[in-house]
Protein backbone atom coordinates (compact mmCIF):
# COMPACT_ATOMS: atom_id res chain seq x y z
CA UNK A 1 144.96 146.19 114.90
CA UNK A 2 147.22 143.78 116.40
CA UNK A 3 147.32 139.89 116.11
CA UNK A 4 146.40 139.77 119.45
CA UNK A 5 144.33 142.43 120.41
CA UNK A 6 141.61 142.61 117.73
CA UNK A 7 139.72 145.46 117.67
CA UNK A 8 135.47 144.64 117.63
CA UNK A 9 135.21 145.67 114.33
CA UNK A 10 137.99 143.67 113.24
CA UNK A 11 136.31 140.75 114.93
CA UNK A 12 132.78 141.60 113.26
CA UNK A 13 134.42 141.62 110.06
CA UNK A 14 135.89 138.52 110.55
CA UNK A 15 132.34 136.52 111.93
CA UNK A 16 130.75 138.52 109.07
CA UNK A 17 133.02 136.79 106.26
CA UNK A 18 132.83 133.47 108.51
CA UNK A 19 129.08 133.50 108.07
CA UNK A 20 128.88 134.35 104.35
CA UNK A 21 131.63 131.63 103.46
CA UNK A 22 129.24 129.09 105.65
CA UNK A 23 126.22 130.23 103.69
CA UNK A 24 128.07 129.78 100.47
CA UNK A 25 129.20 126.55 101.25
CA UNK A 26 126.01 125.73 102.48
CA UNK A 27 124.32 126.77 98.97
CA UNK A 28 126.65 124.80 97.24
CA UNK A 29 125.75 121.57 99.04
CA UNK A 30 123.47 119.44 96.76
CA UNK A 31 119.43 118.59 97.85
CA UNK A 32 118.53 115.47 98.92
CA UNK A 33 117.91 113.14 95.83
CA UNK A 34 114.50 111.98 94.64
CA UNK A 35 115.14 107.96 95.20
CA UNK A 36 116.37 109.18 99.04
CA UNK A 37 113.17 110.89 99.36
CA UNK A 38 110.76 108.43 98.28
CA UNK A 39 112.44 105.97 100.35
CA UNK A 40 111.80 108.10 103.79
CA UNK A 41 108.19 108.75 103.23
CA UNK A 42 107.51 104.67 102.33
CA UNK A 43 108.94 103.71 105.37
CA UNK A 44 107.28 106.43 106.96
CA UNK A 45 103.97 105.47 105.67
CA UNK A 46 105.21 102.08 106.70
CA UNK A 47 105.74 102.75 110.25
CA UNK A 48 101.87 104.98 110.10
CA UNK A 49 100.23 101.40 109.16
CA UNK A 50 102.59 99.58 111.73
CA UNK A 51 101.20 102.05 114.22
CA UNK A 52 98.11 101.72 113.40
CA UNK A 53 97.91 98.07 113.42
CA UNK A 54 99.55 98.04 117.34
CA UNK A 55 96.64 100.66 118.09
CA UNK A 56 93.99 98.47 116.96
CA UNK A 57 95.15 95.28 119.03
CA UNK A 58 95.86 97.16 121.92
CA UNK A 59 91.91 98.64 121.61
CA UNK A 60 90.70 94.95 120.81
CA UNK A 61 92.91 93.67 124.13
CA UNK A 62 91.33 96.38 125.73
CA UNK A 63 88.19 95.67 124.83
CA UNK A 64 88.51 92.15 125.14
CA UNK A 65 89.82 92.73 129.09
CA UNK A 66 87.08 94.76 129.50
CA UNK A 67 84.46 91.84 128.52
CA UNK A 68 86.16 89.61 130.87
CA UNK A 69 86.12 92.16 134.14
CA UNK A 70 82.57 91.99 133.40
CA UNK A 71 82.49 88.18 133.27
CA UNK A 72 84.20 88.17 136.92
CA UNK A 73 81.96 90.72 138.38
CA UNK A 74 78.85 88.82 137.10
CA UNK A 75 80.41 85.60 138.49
CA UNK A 76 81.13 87.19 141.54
CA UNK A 77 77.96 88.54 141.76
CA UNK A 78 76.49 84.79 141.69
CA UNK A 79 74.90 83.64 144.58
CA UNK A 80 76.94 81.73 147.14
CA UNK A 81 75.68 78.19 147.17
CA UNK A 82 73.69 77.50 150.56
CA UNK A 83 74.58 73.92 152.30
CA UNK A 84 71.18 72.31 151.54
CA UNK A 85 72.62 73.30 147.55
CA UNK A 86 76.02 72.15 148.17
CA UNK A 87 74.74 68.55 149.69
CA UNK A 88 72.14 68.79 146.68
CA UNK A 89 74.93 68.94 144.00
CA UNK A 90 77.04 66.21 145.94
CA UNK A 91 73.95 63.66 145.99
CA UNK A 92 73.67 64.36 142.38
CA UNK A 93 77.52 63.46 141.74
CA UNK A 94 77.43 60.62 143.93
CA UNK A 95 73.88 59.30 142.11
CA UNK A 96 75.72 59.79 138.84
CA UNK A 97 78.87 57.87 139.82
CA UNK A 98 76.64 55.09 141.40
CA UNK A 99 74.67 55.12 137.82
CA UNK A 100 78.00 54.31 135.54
CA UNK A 101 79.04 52.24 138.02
CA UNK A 102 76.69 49.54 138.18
CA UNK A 103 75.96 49.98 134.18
């Protein structure tokens, strides 16, 4: 073996001690701590009821939007007023007016 011709098993040696000083190390490394722990599943349960909530407004938005496309399509299904209605209505506004006015 040279410096700079390694043979493979030189080199298999060497990723074989690589990999058990990385597991070692890796062993030795301490667990997360209890405190850390419960703090990441209350603000995950945090962001579950923050989800939640955004779910159920979008749904009632939805909802709600729904309700009024069904208000427009019944008022668009109304009846177009003829002209005898039209000069109906305007009689009755101008008979109104005339009726405060004169009070």
């Amino acid at each position: 073996m040279t410096f700079k011709h390694p043979s493979f098993q030189d080199r298999a040696e060497q990723a074989a001690r690589e990999k058990q000083k990385a597991l070692e190390q890796l062993r030795l490394k301490p667990g997360p701590d209890e405190e850390t722990v419960a703090k990441r599943k209350a603000a995950g349960a945090r962001r579950d009821v923050a989800q939640a909530a955004k779910a159920a407004v979008k749904k009632a938005n939805a909802e709600a939007g729904a309700q009024a496309k069904a208000e427009a399509k019944a008022k668009a299904a109304a009846p177009v007023p003829t002209e005898a209605d039209r000069k109906a209505a305007r009689d009755a506004r101008y008979a109104a007016r005339q009726a405060r006015n004169n009070r």
